[in-house]
C-alpha atoms as a PDB file:
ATOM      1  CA  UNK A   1      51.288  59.880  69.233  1.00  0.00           C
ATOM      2  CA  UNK A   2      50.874  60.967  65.512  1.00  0.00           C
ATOM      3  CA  UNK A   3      52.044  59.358  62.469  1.00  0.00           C
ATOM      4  CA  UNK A   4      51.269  58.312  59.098  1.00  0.00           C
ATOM      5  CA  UNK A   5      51.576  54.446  58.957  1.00  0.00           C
ATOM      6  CA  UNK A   6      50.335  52.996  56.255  1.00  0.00           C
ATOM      7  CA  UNK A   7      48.920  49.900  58.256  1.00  0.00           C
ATOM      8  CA  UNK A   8      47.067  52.332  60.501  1.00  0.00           C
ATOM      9  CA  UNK A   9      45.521  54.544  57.369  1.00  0.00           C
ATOM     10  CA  UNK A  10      44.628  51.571  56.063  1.00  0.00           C
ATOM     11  CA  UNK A  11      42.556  50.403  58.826  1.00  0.00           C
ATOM     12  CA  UNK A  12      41.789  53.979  58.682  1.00  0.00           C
ATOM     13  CA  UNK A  13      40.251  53.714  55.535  1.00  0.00           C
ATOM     14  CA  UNK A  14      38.047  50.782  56.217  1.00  0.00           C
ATOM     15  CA  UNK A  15      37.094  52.198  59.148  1.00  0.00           C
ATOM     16  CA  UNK A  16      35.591  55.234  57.366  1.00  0.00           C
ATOM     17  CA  UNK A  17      34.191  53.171  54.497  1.00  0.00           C
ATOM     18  CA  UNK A  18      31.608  51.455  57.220  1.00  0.00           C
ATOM     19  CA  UNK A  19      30.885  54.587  59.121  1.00  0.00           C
ATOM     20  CA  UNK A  20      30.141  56.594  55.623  1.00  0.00           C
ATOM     21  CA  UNK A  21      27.833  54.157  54.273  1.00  0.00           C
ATOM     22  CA  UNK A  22      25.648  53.064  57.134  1.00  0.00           C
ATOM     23  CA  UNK A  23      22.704  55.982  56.514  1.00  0.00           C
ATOM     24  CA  UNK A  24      22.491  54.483  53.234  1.00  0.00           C
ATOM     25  CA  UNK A  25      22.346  50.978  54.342  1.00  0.00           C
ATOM     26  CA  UNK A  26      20.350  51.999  57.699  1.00  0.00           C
ATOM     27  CA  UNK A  27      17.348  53.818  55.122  1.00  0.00           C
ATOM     28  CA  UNK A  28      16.807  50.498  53.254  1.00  0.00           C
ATOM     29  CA  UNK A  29      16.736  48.565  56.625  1.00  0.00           C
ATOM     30  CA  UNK A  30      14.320  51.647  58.290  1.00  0.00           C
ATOM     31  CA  UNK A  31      11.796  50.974  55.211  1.00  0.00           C
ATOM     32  CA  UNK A  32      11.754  47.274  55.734  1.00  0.00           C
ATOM     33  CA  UNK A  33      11.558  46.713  59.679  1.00  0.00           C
ATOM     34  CA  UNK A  34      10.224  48.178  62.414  1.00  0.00           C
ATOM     35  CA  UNK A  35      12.843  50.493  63.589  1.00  0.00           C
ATOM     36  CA  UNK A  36      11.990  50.740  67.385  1.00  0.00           C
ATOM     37  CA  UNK A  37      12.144  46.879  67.238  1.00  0.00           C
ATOM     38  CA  UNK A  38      15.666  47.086  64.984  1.00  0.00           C
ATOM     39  CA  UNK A  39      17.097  49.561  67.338  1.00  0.00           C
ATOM     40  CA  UNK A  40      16.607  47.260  70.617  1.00  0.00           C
ATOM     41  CA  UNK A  41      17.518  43.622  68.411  1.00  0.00           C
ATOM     42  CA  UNK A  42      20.263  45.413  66.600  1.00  0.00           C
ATOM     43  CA  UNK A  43      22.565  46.888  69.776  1.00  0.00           C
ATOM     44  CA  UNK A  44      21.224  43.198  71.624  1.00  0.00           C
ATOM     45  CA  UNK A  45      22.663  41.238  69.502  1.00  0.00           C
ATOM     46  CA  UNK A  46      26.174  43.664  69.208  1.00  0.00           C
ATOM     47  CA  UNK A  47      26.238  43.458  72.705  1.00  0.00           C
ATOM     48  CA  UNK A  48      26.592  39.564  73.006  1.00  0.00           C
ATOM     49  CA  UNK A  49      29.107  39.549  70.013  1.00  0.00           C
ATOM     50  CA  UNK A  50      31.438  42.261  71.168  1.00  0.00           C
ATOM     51  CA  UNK A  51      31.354  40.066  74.676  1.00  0.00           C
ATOM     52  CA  UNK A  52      32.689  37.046  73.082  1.00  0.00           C
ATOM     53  CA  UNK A  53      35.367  39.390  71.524  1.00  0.00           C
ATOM     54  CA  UNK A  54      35.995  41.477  74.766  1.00  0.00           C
ATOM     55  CA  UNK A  55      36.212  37.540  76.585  1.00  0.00           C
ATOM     56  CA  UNK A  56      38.900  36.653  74.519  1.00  0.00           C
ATOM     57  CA  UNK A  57      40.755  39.844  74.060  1.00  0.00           C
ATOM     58  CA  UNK A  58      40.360  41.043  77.928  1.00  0.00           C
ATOM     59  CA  UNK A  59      39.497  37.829  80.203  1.00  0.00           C
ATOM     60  CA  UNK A  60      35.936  36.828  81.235  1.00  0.00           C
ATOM     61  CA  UNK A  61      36.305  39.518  83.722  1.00  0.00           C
ATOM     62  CA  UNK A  62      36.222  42.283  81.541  1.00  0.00           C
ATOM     63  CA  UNK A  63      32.001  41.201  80.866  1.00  0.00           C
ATOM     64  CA  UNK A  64      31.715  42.183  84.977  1.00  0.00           C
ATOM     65  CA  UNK A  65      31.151  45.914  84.919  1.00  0.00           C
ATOM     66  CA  UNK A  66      32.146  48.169  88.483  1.00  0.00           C
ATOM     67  CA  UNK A  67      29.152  48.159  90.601  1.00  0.00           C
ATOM     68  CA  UNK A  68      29.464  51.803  90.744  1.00  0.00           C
ATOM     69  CA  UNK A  69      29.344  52.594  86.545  1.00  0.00           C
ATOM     70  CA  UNK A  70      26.359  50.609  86.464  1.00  0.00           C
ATOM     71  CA  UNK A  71      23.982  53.715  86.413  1.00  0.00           C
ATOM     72  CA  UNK A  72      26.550  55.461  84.215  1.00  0.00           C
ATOM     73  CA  UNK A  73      26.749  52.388  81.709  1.00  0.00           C
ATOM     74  CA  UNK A  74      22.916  52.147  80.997  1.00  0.00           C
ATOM     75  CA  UNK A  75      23.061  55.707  80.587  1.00  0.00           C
ATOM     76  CA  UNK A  76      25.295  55.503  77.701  1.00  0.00           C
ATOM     77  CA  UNK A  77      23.795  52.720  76.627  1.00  0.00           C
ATOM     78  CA  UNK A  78      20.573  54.464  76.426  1.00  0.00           C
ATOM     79  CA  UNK A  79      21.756  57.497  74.522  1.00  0.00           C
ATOM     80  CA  UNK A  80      23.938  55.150  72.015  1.00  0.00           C
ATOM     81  CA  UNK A  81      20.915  52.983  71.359  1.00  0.00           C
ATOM     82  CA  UNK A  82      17.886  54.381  72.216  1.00  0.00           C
ATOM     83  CA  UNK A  83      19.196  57.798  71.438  1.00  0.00           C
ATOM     84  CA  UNK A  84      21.392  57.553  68.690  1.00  0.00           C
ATOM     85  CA  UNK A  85      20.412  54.868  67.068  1.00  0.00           C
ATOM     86  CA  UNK A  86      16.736  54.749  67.048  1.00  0.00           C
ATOM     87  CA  UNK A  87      16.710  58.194  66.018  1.00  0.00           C
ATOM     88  CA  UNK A  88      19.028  57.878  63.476  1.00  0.00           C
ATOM     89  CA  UNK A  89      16.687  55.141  61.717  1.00  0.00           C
ATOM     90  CA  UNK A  90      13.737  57.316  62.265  1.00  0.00           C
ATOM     91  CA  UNK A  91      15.397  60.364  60.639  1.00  0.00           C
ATOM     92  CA  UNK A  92      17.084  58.844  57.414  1.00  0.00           C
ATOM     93  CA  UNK A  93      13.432  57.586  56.896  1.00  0.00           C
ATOM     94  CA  UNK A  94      12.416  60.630  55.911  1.00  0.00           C
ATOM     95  CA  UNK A  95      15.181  62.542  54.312  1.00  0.00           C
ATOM     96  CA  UNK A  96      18.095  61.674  51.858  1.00  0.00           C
ATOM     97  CA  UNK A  97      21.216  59.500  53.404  1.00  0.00           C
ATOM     98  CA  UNK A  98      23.749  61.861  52.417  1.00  0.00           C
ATOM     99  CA  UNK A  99      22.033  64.792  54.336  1.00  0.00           C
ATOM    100  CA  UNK A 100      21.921  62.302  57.494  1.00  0.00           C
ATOM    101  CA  UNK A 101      25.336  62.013  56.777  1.00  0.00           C
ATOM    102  CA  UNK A 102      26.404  65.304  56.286  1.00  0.00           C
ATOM    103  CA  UNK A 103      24.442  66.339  59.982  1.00  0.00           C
ATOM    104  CA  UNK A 104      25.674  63.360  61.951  1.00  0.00           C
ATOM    105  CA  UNK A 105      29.106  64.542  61.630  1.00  0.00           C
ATOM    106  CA  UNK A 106      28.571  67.487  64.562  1.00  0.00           C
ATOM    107  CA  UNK A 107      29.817  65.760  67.111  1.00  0.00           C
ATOM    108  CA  UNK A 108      33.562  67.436  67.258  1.00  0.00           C
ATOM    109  CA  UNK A 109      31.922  71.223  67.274  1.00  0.00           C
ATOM    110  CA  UNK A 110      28.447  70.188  69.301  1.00  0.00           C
ATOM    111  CA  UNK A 111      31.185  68.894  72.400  1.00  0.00           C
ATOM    112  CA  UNK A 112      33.356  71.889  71.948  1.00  0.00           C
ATOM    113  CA  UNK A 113      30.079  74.553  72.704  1.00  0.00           C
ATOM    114  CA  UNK A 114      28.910  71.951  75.451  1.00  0.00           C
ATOM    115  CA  UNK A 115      32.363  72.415  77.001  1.00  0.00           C
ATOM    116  CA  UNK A 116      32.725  76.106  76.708  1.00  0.00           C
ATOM    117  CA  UNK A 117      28.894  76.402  78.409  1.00  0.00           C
ATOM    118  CA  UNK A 118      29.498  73.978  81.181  1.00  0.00           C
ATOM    119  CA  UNK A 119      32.600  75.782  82.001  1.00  0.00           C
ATOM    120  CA  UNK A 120      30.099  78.785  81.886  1.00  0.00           C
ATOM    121  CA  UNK A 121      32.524  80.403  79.465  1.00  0.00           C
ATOM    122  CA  UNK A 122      32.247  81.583  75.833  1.00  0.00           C
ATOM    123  CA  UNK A 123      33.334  79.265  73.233  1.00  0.00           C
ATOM    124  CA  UNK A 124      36.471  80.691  71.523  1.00  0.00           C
ATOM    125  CA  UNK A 125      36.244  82.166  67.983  1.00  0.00           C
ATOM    126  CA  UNK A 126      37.500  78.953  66.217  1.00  0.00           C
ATOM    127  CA  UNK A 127      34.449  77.007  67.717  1.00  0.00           C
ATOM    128  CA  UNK A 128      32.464  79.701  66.711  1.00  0.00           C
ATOM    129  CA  UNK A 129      33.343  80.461  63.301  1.00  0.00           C
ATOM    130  CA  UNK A 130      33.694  76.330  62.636  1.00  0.00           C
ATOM    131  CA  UNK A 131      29.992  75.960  64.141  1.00  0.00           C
ATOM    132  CA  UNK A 132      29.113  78.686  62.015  1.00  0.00           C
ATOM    133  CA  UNK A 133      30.728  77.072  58.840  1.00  0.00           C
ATOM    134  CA  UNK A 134      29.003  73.838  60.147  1.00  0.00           C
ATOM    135  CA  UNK A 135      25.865  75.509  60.479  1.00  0.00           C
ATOM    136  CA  UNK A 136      25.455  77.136  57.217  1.00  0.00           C
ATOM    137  CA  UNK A 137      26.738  74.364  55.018  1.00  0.00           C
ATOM    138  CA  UNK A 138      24.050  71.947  56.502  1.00  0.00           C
ATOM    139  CA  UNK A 139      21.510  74.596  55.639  1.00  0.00           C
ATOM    140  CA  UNK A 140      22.454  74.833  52.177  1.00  0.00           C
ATOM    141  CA  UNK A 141      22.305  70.676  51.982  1.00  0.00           C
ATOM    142  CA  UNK A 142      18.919  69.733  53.644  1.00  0.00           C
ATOM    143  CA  UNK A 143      17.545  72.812  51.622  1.00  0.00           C
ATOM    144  CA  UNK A 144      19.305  72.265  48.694  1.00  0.00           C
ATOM    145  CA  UNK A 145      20.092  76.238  48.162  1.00  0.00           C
ATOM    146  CA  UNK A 146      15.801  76.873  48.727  1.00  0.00           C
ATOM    147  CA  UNK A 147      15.317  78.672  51.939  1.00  0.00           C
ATOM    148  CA  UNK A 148      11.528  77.460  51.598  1.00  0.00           C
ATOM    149  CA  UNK A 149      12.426  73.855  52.332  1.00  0.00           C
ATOM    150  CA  UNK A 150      13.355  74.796  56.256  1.00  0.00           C
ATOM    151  CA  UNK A 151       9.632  74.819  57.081  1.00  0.00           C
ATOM    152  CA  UNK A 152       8.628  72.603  54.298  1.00  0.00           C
ATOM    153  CA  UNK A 153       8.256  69.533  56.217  1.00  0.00           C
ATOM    154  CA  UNK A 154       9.012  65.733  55.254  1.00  0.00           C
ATOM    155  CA  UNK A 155      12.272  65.792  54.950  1.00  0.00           C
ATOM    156  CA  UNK A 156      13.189  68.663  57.108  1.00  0.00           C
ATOM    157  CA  UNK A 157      11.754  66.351  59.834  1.00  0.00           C
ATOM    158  CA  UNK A 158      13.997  63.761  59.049  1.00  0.00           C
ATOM    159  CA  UNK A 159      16.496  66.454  59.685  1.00  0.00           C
ATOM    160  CA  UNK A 160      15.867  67.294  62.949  1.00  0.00           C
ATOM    161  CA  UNK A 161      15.847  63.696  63.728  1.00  0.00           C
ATOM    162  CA  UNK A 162      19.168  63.169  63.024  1.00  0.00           C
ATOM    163  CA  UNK A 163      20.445  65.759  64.612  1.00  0.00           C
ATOM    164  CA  UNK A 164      18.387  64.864  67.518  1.00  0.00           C
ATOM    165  CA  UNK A 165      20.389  61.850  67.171  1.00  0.00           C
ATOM    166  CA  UNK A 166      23.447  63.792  66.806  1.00  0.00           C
ATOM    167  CA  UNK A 167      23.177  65.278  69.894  1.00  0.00           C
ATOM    168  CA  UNK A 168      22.259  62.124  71.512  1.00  0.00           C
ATOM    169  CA  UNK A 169      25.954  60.842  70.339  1.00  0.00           C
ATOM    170  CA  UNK A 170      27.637  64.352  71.365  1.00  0.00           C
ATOM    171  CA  UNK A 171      26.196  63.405  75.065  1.00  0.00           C
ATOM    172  CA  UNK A 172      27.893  59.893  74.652  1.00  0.00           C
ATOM    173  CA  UNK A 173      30.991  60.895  73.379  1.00  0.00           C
ATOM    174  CA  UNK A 174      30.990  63.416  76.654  1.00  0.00           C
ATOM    175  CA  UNK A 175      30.321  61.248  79.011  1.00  0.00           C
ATOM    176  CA  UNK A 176      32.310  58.190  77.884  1.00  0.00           C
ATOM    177  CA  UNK A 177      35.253  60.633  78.213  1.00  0.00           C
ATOM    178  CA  UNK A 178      34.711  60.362  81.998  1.00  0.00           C
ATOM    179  CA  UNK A 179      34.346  56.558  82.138  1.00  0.00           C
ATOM    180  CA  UNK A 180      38.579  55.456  83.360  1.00  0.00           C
ATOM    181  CA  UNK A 181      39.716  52.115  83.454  1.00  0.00           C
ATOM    182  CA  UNK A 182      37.626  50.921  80.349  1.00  0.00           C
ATOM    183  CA  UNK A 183      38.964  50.118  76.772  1.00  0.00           C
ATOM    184  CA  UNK A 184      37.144  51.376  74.192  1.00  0.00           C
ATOM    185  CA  UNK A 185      35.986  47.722  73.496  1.00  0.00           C
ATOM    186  CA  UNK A 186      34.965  47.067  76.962  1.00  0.00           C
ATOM    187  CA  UNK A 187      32.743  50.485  77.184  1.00  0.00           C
ATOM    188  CA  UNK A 188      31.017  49.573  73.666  1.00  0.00           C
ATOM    189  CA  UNK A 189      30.332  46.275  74.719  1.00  0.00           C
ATOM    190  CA  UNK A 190      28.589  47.590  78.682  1.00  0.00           C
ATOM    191  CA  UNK A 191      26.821  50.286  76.746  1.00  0.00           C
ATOM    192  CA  UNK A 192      25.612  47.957  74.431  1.00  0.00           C
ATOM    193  CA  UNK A 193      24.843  45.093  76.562  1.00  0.00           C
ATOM    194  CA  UNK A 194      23.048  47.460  79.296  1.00  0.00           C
ATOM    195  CA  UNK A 195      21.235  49.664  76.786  1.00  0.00           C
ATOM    196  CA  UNK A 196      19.387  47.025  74.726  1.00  0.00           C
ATOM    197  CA  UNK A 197      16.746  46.127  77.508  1.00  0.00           C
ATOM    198  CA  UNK A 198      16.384  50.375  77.181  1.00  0.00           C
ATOM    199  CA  UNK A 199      15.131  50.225  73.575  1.00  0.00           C
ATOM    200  CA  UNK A 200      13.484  46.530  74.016  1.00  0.00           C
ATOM    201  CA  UNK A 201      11.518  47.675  76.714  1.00  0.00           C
ATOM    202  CA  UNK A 202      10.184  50.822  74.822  1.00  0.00           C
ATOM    203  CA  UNK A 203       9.448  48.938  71.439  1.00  0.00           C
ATOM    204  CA  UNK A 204       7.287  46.183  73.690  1.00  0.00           C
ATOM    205  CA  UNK A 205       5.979  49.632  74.725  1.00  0.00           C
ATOM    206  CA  UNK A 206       5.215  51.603  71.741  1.00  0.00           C
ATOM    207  CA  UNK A 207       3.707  47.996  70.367  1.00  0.00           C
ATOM    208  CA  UNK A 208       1.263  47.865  73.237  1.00  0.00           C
ATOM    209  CA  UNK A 209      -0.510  51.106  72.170  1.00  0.00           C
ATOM    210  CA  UNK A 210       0.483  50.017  68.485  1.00  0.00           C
ATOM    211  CA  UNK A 211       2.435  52.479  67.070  1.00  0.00           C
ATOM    212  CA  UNK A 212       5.921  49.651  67.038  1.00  0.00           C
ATOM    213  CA  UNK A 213       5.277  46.419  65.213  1.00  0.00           C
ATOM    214  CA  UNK A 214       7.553  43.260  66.145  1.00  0.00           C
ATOM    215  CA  UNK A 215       9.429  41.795  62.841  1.00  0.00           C
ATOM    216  CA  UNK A 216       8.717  38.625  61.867  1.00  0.00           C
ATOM    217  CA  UNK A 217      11.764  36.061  60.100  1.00  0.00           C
ATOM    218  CA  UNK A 218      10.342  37.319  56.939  1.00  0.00           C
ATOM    219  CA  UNK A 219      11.562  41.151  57.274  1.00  0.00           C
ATOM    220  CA  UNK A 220      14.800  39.920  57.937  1.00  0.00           C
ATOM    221  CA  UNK A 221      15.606  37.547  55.361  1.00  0.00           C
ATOM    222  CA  UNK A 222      14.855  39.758  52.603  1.00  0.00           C
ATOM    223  CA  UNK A 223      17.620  41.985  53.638  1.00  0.00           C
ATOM    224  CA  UNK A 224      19.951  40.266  55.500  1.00  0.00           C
ATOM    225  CA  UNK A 225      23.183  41.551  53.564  1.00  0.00           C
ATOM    226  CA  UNK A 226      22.028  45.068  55.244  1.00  0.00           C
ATOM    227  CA  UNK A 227      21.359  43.624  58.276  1.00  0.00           C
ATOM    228  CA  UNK A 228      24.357  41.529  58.787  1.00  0.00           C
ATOM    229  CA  UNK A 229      26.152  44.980  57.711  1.00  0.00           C
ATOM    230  CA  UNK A 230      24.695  47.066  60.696  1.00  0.00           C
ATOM    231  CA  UNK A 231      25.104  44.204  62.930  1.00  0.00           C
ATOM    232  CA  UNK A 232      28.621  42.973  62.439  1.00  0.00           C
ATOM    233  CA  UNK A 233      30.613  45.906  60.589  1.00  0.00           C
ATOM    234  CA  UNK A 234      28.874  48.678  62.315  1.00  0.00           C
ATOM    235  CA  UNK A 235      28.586  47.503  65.565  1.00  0.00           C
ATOM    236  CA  UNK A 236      31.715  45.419  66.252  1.00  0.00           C
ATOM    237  CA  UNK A 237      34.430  45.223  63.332  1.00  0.00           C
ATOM    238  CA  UNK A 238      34.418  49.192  62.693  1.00  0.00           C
ATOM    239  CA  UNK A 239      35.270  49.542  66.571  1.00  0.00           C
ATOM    240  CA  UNK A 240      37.883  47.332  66.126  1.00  0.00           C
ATOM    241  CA  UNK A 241      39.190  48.741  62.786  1.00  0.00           C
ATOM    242  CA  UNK A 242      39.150  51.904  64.718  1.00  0.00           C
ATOM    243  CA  UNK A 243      40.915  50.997  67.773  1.00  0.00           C
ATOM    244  CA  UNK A 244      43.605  49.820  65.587  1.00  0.00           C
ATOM    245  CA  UNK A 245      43.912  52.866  63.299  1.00  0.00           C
ATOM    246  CA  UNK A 246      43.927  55.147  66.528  1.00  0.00           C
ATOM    247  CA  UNK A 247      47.125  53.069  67.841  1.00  0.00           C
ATOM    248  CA  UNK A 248      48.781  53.134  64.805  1.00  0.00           C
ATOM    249  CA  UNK A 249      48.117  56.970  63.574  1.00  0.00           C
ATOM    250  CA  UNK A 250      47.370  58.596  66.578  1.00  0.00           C
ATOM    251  CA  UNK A 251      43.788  59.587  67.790  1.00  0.00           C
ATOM    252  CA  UNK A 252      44.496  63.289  66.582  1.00  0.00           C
ATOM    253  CA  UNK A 253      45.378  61.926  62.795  1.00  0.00           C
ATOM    254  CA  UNK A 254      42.497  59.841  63.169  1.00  0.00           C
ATOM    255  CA  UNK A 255      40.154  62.349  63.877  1.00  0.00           C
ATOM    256  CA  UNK A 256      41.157  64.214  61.241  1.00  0.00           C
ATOM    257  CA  UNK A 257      40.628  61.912  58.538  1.00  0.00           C
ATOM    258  CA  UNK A 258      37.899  60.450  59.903  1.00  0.00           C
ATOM    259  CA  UNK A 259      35.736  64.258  58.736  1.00  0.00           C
ATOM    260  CA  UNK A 260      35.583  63.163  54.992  1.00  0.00           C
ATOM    261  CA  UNK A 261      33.055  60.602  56.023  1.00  0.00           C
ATOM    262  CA  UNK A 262      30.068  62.094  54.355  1.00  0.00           C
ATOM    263  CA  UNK A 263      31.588  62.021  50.780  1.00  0.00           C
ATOM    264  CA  UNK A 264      31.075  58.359  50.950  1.00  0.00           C
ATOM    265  CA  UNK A 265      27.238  58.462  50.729  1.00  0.00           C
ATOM    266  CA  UNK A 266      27.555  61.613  48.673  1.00  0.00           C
ATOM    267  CA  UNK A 267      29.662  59.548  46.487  1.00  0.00           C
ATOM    268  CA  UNK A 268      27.357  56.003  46.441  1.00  0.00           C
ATOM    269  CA  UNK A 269      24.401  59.022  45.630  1.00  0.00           C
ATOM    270  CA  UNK A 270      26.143  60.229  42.671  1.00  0.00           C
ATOM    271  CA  UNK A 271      27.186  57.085  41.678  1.00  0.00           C
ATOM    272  CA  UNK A 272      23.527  56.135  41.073  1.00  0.00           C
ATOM    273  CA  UNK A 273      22.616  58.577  39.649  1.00  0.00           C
ATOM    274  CA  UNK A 274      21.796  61.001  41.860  1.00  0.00           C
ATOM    275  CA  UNK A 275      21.992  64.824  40.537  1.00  0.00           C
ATOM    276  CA  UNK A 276      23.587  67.702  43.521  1.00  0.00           C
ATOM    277  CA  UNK A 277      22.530  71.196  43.221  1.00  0.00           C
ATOM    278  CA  UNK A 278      25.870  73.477  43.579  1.00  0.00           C
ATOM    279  CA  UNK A 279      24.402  74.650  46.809  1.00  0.00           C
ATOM    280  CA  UNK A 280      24.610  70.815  47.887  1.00  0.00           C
ATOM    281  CA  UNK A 281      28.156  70.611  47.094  1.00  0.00           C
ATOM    282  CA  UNK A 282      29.028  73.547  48.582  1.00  0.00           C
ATOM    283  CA  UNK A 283      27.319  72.464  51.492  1.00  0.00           C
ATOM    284  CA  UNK A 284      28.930  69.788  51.918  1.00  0.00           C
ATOM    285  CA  UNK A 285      32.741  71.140  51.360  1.00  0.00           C
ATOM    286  CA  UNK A 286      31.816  74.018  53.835  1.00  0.00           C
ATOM    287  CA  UNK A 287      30.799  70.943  56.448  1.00  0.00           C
ATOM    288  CA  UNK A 288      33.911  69.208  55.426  1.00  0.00           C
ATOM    289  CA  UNK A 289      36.176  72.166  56.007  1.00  0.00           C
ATOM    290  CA  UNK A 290      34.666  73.679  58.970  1.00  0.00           C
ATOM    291  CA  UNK A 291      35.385  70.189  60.730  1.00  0.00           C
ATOM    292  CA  UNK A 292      38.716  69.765  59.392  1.00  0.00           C
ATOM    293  CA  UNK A 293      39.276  73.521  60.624  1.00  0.00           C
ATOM    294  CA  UNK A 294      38.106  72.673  63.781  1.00  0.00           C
ATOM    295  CA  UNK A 295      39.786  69.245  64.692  1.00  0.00           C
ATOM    296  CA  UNK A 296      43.704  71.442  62.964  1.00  0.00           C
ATOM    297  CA  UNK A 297      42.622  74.201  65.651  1.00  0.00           C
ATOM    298  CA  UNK A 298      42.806  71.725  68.536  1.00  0.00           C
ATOM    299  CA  UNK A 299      45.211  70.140  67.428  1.00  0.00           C
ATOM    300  CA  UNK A 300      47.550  73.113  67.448  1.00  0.00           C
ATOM    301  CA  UNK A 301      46.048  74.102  70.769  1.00  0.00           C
ATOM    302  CA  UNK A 302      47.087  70.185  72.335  1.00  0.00           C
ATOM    303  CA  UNK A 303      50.406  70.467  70.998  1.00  0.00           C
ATOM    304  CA  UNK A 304      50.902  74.128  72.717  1.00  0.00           C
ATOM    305  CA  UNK A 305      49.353  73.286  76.291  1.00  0.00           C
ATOM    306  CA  UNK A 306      51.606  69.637  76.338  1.00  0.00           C
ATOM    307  CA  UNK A 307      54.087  69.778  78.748  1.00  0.00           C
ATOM    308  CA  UNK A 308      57.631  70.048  77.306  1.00  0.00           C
ATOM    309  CA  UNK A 309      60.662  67.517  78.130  1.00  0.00           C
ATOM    310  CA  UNK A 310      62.707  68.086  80.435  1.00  0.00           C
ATOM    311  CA  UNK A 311      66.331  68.297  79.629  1.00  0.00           C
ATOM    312  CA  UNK A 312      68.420  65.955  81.221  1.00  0.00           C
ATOM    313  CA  UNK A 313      72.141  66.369  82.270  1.00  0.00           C
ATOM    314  CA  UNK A 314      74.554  63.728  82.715  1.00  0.00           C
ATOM    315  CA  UNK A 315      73.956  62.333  85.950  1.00  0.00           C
ATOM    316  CA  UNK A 316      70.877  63.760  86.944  1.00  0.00           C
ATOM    317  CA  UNK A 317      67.080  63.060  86.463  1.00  0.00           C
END
């Protein structure tokens, strides 16, 4: 189903507006708590909310996952948590938000080449060309049009981390696909629940040979707007927002507007007073574009392979 409701672009819209600024929000909470300890707390603490949410939406029965997904679920929850999200914090640490922002959005063209290769095939030209589009506008934003910045360090580190993390979410997004019989609420909420002991257990880790650091109360309450953000909008209302956007629009209209979500920290940047080389903004469109390209391109290619109705005569079936 596609359409243009304006109840579902509205939830649309609010959906995006949490998604876009959470590298900005996540840097100030990176540079303030311990972000192997954040990571494992953080997705905890979604975990139990989204089952109080999935109780009442789905039944109690809904917390009990299929003895059989249970390998499958703390996979995802590792790569969501552990994966996505601790790497995520570490990369924004070191680099701007709105170049974590502008990488994180690979997902659509990073599962299109993992597709083509596991069907051992090549990917077709419009995955190409978009990756390539992809590719070279995220060069020309982490470098800011200065080739020398690639092996410059700091920064480009960060890079890399996020798009460690990137592919961390691409191998989510692939295997969630084959999880059936789970809402989209349910699956977040197993993942979750099932992947927090992951990234407790390494932070109690890492803080045994002391490179993690447990938070104290402290941390917390002198940025607890930002961490009731990541917690509660991030975590459990943008999934519903989501959800609800995707029934009303369509998940192919959704996925569509859901590529501008890098202007948003692009746009909180400039609004204080951050200056963007042309190269950046160029960058950027040529991320934006490549994406949109991309996501019209399958689009078209759904709406050729779907089956057609069959036409009915009087009488028969």
């Amino acid at each position: 189903m596609t359409s243009y409701s304006p109840r579902g672009l509205f939830w649309l819209a609010i959906t995006i507006l949490i998604w876009g600024a959470y590298m900005p929000v996540g840097k100030v909470v990176s540079a303030s708590v311990d972000v192997y300890w954040i990571t494992g707390i953080r997705y905890c603490f979604s975990g139990c909310l989204l089952a109080l949410i999935l109780a009442w939406v789905e039944g109690p029965w809904a917390l009990i996952p299929a003895r059989r997904d249970l390998t499958t679920l703390i996979l995802l929850g590792a790569l969501g948590s552990v994966g996505f999200g601790l790497f995520s914090y570490l990369g924004v640490r070191l680099t701007r938000p709105e170049h974590a922002a502008a990488i994180s959005v690979l997902t659509p063209i990073n599962v299109a080449i993992f597709r083509a290769l596991q069907a051992r095939a090549l990917p077709r030209r419009g995955v190409v060309l978009a990756a390539l589009g992809v590719t070279t506008g995220a060069i020309l934003v982490v470098t800011r049009g200065n080739p020398s910045a690639l092996v410059s360090g700091g920064s480009m580190i960060g890079n890399l981390l996020v798009l460690i993390s990137s592919f961390c979410w691409t191998f989510y997004t692939i295997k969630a696909q084959s999880m059936t019989g789970y809402s989209a609420l349910r699956l977040t909420m197993l993942s979750c629940a099932l992947g927090s002991p992951v990234g407790l257990a390494l932070a109690a880790i890492l803080t045994a040979f002391g490179i993690a650091h447990p938070p104290a109360l402290a941390d917390f309450a002198r940025i607890w707007p930002q961490i009731l953000y990541l917690f509660v909008a991030v975590s459990a209302v943008s999934i519903i927002t989501w959800n609800i956007a995707v029934r009303a629009v369509g998940a192919q209209t959704a996925t569509l507007v859901s590529t501008f979500t890098p202007v948003i920290p692009f746009a909180w940047a400039w609004w204080n007073g951050q200056i963007f080389t042309a190269a950046e903004i160029v960058g950027v469109l040529m991320i934006i574009g490549a994406i949109l390209a991309h996501n019209l391109n399958e689009r078209r290619r759904a709406l050729t392979v779907a089956p057609k109705p069959e036409l009915r005569t009087a009488g028969g079936r």
